[in-house]
PDB file of N, CA and C in Angstrom:
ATOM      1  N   UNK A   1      -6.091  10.101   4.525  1.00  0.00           N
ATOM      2  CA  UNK A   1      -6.953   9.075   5.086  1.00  0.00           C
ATOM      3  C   UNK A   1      -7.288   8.084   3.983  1.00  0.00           C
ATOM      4  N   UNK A   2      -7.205   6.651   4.472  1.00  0.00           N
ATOM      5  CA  UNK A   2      -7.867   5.646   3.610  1.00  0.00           C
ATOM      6  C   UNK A   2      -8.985   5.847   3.582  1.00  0.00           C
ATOM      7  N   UNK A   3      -9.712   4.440   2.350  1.00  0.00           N
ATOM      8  CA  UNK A   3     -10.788   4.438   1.967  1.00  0.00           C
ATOM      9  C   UNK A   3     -11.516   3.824   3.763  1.00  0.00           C
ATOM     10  N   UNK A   4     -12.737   4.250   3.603  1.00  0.00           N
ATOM     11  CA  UNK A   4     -13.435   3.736   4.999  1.00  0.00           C
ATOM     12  C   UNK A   4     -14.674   3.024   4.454  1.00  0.00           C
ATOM     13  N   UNK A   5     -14.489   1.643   5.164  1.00  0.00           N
ATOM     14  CA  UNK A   5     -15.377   0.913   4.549  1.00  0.00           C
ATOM     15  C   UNK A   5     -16.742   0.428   5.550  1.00  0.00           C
ATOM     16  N   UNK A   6     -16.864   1.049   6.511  1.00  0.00           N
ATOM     17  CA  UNK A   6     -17.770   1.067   7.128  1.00  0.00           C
ATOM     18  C   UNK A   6     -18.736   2.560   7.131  1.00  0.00           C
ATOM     19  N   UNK A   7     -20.069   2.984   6.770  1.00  0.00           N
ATOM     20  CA  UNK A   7     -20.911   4.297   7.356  1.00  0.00           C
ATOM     21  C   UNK A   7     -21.284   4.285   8.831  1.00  0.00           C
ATOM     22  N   UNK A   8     -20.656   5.230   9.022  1.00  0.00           N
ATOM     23  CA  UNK A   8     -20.759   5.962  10.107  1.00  0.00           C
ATOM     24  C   UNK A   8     -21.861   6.244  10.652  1.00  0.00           C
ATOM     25  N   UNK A   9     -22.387   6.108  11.998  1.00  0.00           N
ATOM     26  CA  UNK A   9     -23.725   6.354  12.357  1.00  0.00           C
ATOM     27  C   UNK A   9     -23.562   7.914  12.924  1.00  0.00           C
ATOM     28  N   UNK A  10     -22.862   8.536  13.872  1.00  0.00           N
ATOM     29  CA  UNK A  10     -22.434   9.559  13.342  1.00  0.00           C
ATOM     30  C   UNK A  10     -22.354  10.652  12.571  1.00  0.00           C
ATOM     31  N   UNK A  11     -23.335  11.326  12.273  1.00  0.00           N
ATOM     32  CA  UNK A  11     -23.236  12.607  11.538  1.00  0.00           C
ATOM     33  C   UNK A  11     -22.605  14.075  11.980  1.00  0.00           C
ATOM     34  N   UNK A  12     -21.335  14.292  11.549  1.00  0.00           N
ATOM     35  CA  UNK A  12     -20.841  15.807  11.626  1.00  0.00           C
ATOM     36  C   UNK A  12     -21.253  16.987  11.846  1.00  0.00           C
ATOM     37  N   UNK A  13     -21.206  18.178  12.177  1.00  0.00           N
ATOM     38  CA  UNK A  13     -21.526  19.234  12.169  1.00  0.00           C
ATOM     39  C   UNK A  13     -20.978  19.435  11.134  1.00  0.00           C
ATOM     40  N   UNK A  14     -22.128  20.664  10.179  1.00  0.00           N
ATOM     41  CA  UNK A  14     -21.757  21.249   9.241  1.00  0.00           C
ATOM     42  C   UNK A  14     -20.394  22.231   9.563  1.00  0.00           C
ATOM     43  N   UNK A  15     -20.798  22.753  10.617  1.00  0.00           N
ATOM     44  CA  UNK A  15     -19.232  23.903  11.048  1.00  0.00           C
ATOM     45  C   UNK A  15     -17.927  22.755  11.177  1.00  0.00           C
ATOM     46  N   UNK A  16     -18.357  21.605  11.703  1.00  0.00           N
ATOM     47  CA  UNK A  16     -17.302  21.012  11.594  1.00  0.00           C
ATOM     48  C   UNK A  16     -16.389  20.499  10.538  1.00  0.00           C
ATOM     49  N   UNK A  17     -17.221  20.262   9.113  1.00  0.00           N
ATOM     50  CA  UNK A  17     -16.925  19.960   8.153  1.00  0.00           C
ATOM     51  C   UNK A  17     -16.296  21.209   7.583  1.00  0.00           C
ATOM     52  N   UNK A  18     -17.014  21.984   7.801  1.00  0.00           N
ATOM     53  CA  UNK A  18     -16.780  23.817   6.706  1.00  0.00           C
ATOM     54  C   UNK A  18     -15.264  24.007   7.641  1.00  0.00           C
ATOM     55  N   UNK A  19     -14.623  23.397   8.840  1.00  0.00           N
ATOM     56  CA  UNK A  19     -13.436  23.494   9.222  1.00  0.00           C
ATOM     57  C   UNK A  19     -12.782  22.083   8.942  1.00  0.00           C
ATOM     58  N   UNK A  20     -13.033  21.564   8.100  1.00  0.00           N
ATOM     59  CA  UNK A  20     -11.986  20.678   7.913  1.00  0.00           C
ATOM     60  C   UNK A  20     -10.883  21.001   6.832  1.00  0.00           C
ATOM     61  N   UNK A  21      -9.367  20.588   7.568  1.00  0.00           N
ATOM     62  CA  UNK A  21      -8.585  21.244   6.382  1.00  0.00           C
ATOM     63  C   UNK A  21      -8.575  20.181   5.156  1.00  0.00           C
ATOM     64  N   UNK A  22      -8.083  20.429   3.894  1.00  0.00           N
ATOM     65  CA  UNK A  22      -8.073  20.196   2.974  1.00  0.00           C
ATOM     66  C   UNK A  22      -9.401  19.378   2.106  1.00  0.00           C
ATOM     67  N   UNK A  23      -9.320  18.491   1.017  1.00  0.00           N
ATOM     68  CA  UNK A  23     -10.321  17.884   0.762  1.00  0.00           C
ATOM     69  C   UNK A  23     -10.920  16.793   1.099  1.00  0.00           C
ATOM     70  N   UNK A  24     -12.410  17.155   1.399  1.00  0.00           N
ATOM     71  CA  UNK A  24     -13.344  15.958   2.322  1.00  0.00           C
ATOM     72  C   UNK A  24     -14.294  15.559   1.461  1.00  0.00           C
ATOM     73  N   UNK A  25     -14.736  14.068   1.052  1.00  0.00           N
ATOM     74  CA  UNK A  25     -15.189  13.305   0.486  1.00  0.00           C
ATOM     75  C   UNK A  25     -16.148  12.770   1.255  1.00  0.00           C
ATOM     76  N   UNK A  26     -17.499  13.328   1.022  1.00  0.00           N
ATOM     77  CA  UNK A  26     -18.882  12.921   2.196  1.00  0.00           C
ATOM     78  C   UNK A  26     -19.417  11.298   1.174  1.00  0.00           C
ATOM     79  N   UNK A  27     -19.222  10.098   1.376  1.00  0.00           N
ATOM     80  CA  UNK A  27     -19.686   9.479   0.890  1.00  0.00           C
ATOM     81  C   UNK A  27     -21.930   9.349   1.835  1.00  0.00           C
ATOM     82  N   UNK A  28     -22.684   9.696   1.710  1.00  0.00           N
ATOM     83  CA  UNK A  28     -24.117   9.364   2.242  1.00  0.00           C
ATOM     84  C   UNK A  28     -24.614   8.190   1.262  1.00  0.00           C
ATOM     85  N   UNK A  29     -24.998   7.551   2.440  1.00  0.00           N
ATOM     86  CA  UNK A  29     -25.690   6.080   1.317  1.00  0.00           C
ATOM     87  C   UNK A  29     -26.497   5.017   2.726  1.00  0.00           C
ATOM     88  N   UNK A  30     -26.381   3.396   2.534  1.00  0.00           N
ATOM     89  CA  UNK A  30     -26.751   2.937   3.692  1.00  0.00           C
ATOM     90  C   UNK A  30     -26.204   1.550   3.450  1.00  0.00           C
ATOM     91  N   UNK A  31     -25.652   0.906   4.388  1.00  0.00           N
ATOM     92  CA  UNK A  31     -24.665  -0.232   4.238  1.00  0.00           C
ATOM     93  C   UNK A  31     -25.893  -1.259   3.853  1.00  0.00           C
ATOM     94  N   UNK A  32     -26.931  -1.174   3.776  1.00  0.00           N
ATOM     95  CA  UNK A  32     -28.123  -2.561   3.425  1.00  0.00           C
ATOM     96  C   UNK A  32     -28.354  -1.977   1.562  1.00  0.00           C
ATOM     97  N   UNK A  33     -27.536  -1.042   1.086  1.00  0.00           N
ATOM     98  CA  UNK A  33     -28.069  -0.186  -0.428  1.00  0.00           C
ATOM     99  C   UNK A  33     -27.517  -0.909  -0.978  1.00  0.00           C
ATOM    100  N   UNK A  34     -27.778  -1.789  -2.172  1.00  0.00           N
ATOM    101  CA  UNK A  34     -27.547  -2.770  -2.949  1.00  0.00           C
ATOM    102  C   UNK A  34     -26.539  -1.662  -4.052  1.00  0.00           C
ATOM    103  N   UNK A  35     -27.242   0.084  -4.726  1.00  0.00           N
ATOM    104  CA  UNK A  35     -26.317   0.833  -5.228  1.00  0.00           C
ATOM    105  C   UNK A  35     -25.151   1.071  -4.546  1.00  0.00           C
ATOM    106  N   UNK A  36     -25.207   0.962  -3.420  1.00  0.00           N
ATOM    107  CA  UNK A  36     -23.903   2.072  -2.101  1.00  0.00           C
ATOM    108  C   UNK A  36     -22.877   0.376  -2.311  1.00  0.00           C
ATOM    109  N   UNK A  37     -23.479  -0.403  -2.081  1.00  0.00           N
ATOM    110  CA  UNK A  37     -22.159  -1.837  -2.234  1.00  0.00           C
ATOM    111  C   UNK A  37     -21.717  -1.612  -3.424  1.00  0.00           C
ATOM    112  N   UNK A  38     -22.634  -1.415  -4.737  1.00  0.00           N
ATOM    113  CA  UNK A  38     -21.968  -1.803  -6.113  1.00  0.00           C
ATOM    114  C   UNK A  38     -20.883  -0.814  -6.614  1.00  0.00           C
ATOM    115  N   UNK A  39     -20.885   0.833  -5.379  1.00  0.00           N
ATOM    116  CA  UNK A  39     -20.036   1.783  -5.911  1.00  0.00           C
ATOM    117  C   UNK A  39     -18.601   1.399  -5.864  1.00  0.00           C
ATOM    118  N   UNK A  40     -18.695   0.492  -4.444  1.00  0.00           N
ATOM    119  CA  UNK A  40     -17.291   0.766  -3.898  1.00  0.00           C
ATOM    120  C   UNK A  40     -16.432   0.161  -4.356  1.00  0.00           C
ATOM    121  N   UNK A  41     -16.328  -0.822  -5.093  1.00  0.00           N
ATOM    122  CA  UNK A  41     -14.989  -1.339  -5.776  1.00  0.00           C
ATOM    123  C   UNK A  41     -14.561  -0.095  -6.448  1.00  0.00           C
ATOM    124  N   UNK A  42     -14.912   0.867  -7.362  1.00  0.00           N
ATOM    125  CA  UNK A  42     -14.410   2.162  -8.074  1.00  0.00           C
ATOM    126  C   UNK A  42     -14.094   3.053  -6.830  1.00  0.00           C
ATOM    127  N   UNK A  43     -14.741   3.100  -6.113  1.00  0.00           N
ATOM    128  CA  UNK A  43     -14.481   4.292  -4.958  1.00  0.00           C
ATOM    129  C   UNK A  43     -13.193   3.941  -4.625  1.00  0.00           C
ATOM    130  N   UNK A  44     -13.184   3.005  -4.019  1.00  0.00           N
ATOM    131  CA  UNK A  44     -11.435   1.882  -3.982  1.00  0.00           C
ATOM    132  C   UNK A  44     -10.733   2.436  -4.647  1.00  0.00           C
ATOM    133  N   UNK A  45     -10.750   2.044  -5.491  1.00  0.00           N
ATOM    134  CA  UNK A  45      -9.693   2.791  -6.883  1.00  0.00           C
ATOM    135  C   UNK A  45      -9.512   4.254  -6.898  1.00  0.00           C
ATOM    136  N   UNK A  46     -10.332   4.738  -7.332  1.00  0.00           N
ATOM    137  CA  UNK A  46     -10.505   6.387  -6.847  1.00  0.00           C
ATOM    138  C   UNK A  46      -9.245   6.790  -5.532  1.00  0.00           C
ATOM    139  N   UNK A  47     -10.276   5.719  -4.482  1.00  0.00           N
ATOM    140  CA  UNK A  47      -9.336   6.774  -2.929  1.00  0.00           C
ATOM    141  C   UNK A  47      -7.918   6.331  -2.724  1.00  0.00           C
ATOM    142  N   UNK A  48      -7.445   4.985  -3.293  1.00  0.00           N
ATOM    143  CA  UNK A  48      -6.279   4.643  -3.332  1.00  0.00           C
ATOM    144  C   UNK A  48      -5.317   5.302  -3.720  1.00  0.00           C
ATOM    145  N   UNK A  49      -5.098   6.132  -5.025  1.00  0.00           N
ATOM    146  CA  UNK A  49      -4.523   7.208  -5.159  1.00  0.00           C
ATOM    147  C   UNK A  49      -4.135   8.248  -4.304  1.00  0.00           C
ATOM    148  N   UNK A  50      -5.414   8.169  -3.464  1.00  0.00           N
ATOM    149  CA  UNK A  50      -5.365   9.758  -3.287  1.00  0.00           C
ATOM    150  C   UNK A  50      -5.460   9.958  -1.663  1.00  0.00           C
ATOM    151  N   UNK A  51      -3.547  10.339  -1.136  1.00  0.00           N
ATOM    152  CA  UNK A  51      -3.463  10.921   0.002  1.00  0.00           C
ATOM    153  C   UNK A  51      -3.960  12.146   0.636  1.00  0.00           C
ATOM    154  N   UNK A  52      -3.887  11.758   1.861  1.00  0.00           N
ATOM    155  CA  UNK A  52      -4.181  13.517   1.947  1.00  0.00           C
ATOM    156  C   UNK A  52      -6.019  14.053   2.170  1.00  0.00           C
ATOM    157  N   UNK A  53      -6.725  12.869   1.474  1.00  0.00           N
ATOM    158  CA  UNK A  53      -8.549  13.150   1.162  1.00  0.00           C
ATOM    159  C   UNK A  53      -8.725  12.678   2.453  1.00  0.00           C
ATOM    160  N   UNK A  54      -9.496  13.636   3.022  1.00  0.00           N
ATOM    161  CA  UNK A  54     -10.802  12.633   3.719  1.00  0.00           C
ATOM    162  C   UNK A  54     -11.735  12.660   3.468  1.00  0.00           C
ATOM    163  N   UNK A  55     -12.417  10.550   3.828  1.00  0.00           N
ATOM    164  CA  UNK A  55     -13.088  10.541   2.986  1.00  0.00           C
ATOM    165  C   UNK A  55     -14.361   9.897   4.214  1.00  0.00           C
ATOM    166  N   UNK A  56     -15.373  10.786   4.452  1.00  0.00           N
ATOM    167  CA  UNK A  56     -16.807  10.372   5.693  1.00  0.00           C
ATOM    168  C   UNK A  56     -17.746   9.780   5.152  1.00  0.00           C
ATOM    169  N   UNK A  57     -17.755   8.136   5.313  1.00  0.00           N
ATOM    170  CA  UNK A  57     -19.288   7.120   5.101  1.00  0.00           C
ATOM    171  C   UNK A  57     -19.713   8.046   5.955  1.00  0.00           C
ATOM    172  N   UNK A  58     -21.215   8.243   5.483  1.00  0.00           N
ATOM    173  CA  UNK A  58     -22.417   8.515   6.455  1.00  0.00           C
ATOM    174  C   UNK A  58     -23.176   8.215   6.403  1.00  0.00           C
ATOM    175  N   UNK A  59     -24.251   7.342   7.490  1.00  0.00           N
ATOM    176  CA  UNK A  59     -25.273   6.672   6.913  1.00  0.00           C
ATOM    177  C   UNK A  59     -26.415   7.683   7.175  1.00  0.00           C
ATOM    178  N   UNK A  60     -27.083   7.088   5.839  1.00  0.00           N
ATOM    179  CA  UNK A  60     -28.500   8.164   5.748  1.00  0.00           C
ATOM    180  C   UNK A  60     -29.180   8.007   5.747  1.00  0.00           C
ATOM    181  N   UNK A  61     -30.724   8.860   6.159  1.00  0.00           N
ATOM    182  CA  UNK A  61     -31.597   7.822   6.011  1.00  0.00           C
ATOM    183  C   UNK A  61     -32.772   9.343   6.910  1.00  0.00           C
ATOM    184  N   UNK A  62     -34.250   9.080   7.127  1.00  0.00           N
ATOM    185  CA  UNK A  62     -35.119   9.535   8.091  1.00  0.00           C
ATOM    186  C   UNK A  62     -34.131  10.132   9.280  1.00  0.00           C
ATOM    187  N   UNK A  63     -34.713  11.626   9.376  1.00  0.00           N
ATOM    188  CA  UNK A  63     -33.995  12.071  10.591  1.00  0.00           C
ATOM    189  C   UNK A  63     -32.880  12.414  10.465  1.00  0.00           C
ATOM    190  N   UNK A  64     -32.046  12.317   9.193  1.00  0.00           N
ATOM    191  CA  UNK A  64     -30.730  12.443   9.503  1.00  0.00           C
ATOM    192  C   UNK A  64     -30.452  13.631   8.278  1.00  0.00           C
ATOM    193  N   UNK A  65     -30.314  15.258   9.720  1.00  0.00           N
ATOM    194  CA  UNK A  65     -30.096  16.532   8.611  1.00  0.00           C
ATOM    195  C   UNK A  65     -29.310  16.697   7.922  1.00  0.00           C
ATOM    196  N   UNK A  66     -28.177  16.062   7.939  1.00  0.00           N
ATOM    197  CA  UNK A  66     -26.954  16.465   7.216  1.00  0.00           C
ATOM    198  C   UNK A  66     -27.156  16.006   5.745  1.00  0.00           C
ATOM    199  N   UNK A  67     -27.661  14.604   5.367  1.00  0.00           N
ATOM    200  CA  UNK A  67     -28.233  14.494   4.371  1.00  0.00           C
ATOM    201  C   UNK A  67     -28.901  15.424   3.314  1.00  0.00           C
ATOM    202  N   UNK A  68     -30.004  15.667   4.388  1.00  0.00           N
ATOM    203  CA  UNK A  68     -31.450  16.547   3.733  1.00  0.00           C
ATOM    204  C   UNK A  68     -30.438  18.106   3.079  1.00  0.00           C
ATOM    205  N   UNK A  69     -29.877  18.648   3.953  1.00  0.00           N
ATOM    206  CA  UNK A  69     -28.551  19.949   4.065  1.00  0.00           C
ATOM    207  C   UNK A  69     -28.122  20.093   2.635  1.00  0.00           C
ATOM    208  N   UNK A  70     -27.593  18.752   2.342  1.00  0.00           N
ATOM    209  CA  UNK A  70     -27.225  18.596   0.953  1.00  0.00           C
ATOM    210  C   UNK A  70     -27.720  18.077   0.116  1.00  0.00           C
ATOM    211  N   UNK A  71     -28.841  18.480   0.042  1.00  0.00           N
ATOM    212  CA  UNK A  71     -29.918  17.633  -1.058  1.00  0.00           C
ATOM    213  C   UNK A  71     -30.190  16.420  -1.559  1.00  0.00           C
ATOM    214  N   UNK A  72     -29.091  15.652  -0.692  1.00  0.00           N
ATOM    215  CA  UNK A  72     -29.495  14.165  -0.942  1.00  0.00           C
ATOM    216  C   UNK A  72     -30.325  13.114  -1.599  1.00  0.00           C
ATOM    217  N   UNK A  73     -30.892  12.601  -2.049  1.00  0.00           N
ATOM    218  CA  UNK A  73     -31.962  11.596  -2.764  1.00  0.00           C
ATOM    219  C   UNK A  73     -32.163  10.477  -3.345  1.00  0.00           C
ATOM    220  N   UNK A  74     -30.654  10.076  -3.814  1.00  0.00           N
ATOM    221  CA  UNK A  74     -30.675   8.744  -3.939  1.00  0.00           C
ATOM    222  C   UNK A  74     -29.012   8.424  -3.383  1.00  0.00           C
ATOM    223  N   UNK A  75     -28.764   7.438  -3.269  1.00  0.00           N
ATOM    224  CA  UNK A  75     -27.570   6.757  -2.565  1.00  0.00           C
ATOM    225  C   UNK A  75     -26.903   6.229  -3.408  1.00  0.00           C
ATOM    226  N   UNK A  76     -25.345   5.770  -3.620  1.00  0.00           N
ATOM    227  CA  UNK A  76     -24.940   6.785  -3.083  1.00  0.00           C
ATOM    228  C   UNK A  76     -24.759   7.757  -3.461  1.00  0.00           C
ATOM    229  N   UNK A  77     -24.447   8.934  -2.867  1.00  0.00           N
ATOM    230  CA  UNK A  77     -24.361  10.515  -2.937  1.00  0.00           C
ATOM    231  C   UNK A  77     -23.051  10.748  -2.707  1.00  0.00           C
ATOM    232  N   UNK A  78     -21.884  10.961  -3.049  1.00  0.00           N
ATOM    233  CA  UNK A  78     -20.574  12.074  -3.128  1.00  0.00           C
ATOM    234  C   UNK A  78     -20.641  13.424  -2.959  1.00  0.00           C
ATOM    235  N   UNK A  79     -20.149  13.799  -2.133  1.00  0.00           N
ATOM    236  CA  UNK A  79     -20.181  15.215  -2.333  1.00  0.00           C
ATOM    237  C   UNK A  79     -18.285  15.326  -1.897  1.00  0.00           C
ATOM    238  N   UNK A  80     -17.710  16.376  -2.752  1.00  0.00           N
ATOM    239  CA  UNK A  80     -16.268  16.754  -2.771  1.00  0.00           C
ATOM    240  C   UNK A  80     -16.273  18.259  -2.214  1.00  0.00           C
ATOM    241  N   UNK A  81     -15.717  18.528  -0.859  1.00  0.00           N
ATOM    242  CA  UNK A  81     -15.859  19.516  -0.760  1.00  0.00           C
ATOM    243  C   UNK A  81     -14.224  19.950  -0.121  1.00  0.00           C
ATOM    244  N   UNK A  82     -14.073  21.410  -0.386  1.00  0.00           N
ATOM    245  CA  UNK A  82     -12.962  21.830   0.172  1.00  0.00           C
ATOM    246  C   UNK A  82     -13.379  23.459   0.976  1.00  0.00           C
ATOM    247  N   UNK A  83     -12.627  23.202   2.058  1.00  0.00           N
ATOM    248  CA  UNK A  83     -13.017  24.689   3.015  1.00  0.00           C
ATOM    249  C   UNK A  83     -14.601  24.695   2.947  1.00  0.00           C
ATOM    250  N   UNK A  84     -15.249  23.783   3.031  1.00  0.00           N
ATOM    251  CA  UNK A  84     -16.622  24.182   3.350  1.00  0.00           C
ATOM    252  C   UNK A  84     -17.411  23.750   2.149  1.00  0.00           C
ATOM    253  N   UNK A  85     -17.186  24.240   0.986  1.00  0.00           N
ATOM    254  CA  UNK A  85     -17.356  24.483  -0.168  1.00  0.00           C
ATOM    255  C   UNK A  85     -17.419  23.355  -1.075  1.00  0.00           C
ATOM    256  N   UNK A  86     -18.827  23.261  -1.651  1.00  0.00           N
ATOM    257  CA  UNK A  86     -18.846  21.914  -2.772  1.00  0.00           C
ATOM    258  C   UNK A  86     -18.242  21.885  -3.935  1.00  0.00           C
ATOM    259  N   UNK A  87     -16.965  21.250  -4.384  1.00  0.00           N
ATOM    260  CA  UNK A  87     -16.442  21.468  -5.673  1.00  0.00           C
ATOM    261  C   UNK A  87     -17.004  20.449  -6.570  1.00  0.00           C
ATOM    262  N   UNK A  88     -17.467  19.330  -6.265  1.00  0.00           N
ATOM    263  CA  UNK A  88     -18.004  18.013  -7.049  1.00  0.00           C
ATOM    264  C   UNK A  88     -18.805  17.173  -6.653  1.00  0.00           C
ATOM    265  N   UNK A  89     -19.945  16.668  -7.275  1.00  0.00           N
ATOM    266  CA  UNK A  89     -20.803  15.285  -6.591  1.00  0.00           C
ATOM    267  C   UNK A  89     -21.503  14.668  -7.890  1.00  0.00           C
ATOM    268  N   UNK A  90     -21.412  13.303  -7.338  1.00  0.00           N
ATOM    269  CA  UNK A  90     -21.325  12.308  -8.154  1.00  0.00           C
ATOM    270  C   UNK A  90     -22.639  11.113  -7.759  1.00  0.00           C
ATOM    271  N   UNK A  91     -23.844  11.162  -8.197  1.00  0.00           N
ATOM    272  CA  UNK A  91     -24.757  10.319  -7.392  1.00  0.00           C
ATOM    273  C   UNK A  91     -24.753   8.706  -8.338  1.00  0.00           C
ATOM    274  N   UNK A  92     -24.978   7.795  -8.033  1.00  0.00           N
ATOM    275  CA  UNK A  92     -25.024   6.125  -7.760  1.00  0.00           C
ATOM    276  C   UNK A  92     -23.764   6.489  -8.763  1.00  0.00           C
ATOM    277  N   UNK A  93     -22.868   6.221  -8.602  1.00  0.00           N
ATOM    278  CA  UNK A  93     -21.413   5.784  -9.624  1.00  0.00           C
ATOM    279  C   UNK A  93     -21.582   4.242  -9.786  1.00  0.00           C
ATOM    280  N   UNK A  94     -21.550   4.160 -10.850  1.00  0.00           N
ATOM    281  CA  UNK A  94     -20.958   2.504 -10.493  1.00  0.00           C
ATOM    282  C   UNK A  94     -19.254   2.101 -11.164  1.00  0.00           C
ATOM    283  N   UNK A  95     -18.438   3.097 -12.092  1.00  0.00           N
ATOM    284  CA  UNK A  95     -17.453   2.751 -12.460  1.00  0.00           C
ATOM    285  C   UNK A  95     -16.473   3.936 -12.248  1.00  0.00           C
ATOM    286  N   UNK A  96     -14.851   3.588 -12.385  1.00  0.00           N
ATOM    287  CA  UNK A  96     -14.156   4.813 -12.344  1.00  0.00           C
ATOM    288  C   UNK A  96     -14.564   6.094 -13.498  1.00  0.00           C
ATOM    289  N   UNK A  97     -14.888   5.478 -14.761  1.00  0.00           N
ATOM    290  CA  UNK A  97     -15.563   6.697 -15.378  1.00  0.00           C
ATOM    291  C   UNK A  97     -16.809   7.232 -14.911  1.00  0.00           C
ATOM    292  N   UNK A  98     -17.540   6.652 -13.813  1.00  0.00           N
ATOM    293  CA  UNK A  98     -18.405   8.139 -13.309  1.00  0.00           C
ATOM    294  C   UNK A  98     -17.712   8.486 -12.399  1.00  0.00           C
ATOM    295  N   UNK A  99     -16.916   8.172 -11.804  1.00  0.00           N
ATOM    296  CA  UNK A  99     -16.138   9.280 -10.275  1.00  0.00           C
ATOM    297  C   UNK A  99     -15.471  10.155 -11.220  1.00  0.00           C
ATOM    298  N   UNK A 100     -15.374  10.223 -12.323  1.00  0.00           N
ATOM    299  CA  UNK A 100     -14.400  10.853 -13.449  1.00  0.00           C
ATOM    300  C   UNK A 100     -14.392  12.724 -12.762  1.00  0.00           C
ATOM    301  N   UNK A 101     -15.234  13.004 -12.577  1.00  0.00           N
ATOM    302  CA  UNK A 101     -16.027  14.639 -12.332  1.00  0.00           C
ATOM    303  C   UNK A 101     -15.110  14.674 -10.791  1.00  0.00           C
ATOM    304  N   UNK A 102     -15.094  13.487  -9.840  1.00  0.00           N
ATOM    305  CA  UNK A 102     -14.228  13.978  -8.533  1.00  0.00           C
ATOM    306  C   UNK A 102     -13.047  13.603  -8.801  1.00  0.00           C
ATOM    307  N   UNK A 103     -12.328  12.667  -9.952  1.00  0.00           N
ATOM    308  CA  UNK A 103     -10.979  12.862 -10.002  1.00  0.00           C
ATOM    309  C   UNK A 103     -10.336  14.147 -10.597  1.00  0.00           C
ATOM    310  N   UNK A 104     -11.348  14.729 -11.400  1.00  0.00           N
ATOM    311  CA  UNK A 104     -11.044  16.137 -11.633  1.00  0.00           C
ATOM    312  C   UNK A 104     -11.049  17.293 -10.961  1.00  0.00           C
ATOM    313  N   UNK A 105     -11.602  17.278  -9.879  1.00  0.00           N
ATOM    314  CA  UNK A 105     -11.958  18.251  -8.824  1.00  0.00           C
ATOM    315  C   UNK A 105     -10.519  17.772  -7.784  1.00  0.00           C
ATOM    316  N   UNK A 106     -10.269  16.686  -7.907  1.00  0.00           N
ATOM    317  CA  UNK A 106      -9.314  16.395  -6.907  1.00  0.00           C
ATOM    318  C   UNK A 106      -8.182  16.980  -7.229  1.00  0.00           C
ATOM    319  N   UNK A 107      -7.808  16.697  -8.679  1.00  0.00           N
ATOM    320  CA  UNK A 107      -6.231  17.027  -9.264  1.00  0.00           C
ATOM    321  C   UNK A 107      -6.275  18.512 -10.033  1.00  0.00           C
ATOM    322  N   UNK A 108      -7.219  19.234  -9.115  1.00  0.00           N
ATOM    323  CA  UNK A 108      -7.728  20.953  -9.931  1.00  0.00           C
ATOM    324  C   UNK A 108      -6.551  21.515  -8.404  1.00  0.00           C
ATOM    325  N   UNK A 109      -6.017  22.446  -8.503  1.00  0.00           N
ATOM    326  CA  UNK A 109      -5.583  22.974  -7.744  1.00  0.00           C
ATOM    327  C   UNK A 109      -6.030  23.545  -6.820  1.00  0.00           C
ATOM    328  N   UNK A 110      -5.747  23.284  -5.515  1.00  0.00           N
ATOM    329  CA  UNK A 110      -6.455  23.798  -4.290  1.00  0.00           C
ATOM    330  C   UNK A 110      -6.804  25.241  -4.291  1.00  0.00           C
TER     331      UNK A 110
END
């Protein structure tokens, strides 16, 4: 999956996620977050590489558990997970050297 440049209003089931195959890239943030705009030129870069990821905008915010689930707190929030399972997260990135921690989790062997 490409990069997705819209958040999703939409929030997942956790069972649904903990069944997704291979690696899923929860981007949580909010399309008005002045941090969540400044990530994505690097996120770009980052997901361009990389076939095969999926990668879920979710917008966050009041009310919305999936957030809270994963401890969420400031935007944006990464979380890298595979089979359920958190292998990496990365909070406000602003360059490819902070996604540095999920390009390593990415190219770690499944």
């Amino acid at each position: 999956m490409t990069y997705q440049g819209q958040y999703g209003a939409r929030e997942p089931a956790r069972t649904e996620l903990d069944a997704m195959p291979g690696a899923v890239l929860l981007e949580f943030g909010a399309p008005w977050c002045g941090h969540c705009r400044a990530a994505q030129p690097a996120l770009q870069a980052l997901l361009a590489a990389r076939d095969g990821l999926t990668h879920l905008k979710i917008e966050d915010g009041r009310g919305r558990p999936l957030g809270r689930a994963f401890g969420v707190k400031l935007w944006p929030t990464l979380v890298l997970l595979r089979a359920g399972q958190e292998q990496a997260r990365v909070v406000r990135p602003l360059s490819r050297e902070d996604l540095a921690v999920l390009a390593s989790a990415l190219d770690a062997p499944a």
